[in-house]
N, C-alpha and C. Protein backbone atom coordinates (compact mmCIF):
# COMPACT_ATOMS: atom_id res chain seq x y z
N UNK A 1 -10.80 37.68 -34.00
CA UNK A 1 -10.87 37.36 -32.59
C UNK A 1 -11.52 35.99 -32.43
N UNK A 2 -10.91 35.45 -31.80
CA UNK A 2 -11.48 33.99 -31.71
C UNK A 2 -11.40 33.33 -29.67
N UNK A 3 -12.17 32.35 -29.89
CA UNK A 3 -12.48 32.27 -27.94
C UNK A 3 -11.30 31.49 -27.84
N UNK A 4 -10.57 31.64 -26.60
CA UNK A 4 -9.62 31.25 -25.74
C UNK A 4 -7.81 32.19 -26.41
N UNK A 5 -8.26 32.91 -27.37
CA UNK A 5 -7.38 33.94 -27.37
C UNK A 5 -6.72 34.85 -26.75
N UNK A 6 -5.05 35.20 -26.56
CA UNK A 6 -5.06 36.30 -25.24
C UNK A 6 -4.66 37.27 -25.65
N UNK A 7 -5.21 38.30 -25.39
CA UNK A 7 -4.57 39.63 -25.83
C UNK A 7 -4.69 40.74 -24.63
N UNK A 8 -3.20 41.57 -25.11
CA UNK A 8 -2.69 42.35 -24.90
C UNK A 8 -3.65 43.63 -24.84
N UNK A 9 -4.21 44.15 -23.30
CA UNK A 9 -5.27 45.18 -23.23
C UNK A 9 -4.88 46.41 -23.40
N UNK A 10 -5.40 47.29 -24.01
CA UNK A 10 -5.12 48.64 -24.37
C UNK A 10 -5.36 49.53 -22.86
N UNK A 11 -4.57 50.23 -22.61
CA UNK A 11 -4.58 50.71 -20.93
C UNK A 11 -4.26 50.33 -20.14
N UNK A 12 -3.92 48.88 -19.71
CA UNK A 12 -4.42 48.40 -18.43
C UNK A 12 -3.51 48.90 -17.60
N UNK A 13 -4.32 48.65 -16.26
CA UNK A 13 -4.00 48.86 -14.85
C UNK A 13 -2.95 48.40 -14.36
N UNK A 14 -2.66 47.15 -14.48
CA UNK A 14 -1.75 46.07 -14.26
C UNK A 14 -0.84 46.09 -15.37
N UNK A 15 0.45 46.23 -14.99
CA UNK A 15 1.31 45.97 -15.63
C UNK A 15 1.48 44.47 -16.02
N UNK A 16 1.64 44.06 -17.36
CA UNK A 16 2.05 42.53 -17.88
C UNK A 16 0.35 41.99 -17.73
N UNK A 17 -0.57 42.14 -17.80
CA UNK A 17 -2.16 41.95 -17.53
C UNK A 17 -2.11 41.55 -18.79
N UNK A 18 -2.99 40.63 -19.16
CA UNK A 18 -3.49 39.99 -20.39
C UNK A 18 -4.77 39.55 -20.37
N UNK A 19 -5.57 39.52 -21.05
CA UNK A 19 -7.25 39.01 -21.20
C UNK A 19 -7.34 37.62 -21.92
N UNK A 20 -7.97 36.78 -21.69
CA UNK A 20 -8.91 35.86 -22.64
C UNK A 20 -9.87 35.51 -22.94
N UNK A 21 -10.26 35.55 -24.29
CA UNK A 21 -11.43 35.51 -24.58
C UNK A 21 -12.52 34.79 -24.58
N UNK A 22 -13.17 34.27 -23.88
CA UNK A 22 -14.31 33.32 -23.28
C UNK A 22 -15.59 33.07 -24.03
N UNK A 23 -15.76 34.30 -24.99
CA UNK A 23 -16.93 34.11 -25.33
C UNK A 23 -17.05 32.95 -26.93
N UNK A 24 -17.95 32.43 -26.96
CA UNK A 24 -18.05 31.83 -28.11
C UNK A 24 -18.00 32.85 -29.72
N UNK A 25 -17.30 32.24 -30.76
CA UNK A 25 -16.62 32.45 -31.82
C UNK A 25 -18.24 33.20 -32.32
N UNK A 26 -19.55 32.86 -32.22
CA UNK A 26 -20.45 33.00 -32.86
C UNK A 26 -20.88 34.11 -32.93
N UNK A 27 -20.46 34.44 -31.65
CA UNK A 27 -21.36 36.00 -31.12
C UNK A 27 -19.85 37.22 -31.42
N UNK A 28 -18.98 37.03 -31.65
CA UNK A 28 -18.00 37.66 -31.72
C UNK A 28 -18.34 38.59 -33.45
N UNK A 29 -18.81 38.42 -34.31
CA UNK A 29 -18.73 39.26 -35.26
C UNK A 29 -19.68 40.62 -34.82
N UNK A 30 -20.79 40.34 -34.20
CA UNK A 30 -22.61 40.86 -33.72
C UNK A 30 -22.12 41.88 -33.01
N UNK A 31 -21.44 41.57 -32.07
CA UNK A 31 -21.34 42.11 -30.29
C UNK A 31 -19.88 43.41 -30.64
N UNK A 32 -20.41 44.04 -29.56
CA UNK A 32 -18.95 44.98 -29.86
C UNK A 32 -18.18 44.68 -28.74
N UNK A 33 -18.97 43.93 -27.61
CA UNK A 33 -17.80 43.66 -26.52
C UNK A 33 -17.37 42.21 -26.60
N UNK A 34 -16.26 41.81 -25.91
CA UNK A 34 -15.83 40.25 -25.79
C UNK A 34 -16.15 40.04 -24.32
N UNK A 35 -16.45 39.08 -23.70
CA UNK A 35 -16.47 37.99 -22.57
C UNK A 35 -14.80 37.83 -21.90
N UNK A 36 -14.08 38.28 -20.95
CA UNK A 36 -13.06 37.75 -20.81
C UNK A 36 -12.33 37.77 -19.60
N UNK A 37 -11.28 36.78 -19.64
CA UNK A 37 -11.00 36.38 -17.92
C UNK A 37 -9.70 37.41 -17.85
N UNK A 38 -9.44 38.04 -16.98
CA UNK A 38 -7.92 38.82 -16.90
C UNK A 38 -6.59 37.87 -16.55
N UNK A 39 -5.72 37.75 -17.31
CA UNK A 39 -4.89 36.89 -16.62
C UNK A 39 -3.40 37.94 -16.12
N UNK A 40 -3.42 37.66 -14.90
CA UNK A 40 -2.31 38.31 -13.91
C UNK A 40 -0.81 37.51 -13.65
N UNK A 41 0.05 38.28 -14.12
CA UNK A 41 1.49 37.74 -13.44
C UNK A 41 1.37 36.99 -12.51
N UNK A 42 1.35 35.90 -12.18
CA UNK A 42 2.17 34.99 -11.25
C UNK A 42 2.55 36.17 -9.59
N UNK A 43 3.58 36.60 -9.83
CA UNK A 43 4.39 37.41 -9.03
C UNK A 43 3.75 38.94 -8.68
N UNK A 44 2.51 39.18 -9.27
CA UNK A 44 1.76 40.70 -8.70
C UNK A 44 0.45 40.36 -8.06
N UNK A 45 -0.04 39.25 -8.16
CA UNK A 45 -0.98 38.59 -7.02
C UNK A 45 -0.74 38.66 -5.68
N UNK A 46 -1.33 39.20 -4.89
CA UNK A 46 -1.39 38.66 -3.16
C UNK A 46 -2.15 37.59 -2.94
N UNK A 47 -1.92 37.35 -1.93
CA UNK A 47 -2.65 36.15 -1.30
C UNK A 47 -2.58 34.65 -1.40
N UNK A 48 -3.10 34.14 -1.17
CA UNK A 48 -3.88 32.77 -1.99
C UNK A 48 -4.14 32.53 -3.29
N UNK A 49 -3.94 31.41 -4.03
CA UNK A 49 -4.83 31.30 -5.03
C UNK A 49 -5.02 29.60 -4.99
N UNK A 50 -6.59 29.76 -5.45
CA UNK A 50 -7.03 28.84 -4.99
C UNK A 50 -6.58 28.48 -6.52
N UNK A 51 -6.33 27.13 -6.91
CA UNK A 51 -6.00 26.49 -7.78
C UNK A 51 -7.37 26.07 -8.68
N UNK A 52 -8.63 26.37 -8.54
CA UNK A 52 -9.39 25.69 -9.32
C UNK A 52 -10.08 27.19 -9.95
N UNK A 53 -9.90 27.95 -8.99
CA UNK A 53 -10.48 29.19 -9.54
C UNK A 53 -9.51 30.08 -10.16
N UNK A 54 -8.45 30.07 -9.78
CA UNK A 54 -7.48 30.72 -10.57
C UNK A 54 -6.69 30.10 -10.95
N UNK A 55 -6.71 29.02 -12.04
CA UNK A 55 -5.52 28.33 -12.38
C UNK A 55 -4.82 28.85 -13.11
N UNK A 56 -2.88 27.98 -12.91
CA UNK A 56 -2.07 28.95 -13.26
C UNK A 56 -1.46 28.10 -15.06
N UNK A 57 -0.95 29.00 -15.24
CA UNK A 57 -0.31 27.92 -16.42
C UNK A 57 0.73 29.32 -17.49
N UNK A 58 1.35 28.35 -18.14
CA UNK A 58 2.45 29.29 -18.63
C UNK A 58 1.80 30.33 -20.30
N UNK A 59 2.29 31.41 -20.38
CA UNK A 59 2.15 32.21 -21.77
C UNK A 59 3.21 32.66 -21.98
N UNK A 60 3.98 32.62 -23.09
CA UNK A 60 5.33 33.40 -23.18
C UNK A 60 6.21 33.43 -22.19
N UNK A 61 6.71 32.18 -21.89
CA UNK A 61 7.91 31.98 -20.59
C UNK A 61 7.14 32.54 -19.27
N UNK A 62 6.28 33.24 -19.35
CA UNK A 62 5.42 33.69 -18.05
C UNK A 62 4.62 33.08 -17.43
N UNK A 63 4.58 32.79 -15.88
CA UNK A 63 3.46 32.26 -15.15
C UNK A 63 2.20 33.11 -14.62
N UNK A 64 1.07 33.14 -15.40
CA UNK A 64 -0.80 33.44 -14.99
C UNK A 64 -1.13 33.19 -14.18
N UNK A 65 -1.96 33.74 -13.55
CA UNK A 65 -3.00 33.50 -12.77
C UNK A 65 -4.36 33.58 -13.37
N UNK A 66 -5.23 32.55 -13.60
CA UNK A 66 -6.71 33.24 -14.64
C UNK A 66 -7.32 33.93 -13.32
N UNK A 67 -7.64 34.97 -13.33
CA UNK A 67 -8.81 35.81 -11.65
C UNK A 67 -10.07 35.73 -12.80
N UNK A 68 -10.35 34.43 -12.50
CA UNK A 68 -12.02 33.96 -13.15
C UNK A 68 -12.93 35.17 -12.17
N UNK A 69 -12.67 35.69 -11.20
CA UNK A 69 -13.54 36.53 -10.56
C UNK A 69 -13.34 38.02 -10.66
N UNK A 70 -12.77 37.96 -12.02
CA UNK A 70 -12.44 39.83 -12.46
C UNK A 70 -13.37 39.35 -13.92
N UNK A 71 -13.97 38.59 -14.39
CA UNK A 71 -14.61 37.94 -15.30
C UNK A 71 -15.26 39.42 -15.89
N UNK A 72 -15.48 39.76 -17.14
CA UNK A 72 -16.49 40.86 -17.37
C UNK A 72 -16.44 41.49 -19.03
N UNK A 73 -17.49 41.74 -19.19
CA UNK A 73 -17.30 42.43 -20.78
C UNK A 73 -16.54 43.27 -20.86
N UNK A 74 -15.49 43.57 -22.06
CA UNK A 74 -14.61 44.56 -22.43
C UNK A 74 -15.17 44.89 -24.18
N UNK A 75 -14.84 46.11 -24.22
CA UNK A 75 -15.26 46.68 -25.38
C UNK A 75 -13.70 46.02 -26.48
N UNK A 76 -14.24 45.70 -27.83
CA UNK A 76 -13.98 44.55 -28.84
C UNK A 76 -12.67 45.14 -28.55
N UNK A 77 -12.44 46.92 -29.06
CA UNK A 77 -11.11 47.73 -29.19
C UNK A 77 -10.49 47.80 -28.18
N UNK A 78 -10.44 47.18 -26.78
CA UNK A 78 -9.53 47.40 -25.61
C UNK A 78 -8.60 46.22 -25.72
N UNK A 79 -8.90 45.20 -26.58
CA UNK A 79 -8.14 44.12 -26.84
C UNK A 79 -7.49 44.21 -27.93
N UNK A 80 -6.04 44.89 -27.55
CA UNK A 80 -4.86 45.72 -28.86
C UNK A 80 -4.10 44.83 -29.42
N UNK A 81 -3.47 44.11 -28.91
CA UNK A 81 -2.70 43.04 -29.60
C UNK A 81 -2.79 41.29 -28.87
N UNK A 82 -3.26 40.26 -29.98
CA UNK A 82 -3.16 39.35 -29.39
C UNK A 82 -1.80 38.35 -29.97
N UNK A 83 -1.65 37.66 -28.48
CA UNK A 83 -0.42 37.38 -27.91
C UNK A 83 -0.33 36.10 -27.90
N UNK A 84 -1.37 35.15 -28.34
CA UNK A 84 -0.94 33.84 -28.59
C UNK A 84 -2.95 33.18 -28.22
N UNK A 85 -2.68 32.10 -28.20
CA UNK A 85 -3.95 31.42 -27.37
C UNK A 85 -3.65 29.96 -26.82
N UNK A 86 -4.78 30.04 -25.93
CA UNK A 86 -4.70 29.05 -24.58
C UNK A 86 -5.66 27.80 -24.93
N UNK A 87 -6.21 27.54 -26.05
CA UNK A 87 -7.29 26.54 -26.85
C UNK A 87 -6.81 25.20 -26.52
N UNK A 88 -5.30 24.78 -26.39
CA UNK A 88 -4.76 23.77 -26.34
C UNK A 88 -4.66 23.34 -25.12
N UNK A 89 -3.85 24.24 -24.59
CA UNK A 89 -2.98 24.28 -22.95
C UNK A 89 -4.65 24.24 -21.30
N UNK A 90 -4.85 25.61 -22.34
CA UNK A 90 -5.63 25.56 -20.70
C UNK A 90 -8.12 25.43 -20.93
N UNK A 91 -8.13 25.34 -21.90
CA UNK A 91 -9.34 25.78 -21.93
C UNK A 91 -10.01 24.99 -21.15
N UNK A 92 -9.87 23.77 -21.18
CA UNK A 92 -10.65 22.87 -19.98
C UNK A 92 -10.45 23.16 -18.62
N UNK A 93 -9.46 23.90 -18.42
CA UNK A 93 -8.75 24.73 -16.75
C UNK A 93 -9.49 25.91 -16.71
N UNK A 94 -9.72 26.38 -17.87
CA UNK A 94 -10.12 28.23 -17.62
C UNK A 94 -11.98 27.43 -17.97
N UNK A 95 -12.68 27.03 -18.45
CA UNK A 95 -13.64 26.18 -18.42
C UNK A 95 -14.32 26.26 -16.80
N UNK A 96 -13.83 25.39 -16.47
CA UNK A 96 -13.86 24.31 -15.08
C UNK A 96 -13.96 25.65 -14.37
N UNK A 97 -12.68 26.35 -14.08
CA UNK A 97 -12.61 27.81 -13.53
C UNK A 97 -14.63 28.67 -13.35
N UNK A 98 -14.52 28.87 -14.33
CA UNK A 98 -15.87 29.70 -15.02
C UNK A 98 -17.42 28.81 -13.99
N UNK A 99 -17.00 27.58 -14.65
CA UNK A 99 -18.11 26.54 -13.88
C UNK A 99 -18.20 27.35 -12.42
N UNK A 100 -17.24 26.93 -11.65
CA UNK A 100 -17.07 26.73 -10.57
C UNK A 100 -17.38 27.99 -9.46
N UNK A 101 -17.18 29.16 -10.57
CA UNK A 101 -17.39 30.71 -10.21
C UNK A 101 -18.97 31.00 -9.96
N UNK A 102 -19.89 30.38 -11.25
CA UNK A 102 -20.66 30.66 -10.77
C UNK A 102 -21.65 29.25 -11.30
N UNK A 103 -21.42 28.06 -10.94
CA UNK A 103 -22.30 26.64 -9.89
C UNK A 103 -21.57 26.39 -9.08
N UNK A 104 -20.68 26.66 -8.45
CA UNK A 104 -19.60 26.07 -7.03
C UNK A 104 -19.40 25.10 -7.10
N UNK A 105 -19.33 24.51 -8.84
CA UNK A 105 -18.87 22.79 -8.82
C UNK A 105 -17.74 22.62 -8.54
């Protein structure tokens, strides 16, 4: 498991729901839970999305939403299969996101 990884949650609620992993690489062997943002279909969101807090960006031909404000520990084993990672594409977006959630920069 490594940070800005996305994987495929065991259960979830949301159909097509994916996690990423936020927390630093260091604490990941220690800890039994991971740090991580939920990322939501594009198309099962209501509302608004504000672009700095939920930025969108592509995974597997699919358009995300990061809901930086569903942010929360998940136990290591709820994260069943991972599905690619976002290290390249978005980490300075899902970053900035996190900032902004909680300093309102």
């Amino acid at each position: 498991m490594a940070r800005m990884d996305v994987w495929r949650p065991r259960g979830s609620r949301t159909r097509g729901a994916l996690l990423a992993e936020v927390q630093s690489d260091l604490h990941s062997v220690a800890l039994r839970t991971r740090i991580c943002v939920p990322l939501i279909p594009l198309d099962a969101l209501r509302g608004h999305v504000n672009e700095l807090l939920n930025p969108v960006f592509e995974i597997g031909g699919h358009r995300f939403a990061l809901k930086t404000d569903e942010m929360g520990a998940f136990e290591a084993d709820t994260l069943s299969e991972r599905v690619g990672s976002i290290a390249v594409d978005a980490e300075d977006r899902v970053m900035k996101a996190i900032d902004h959630l909680l300093l309102g920069t």
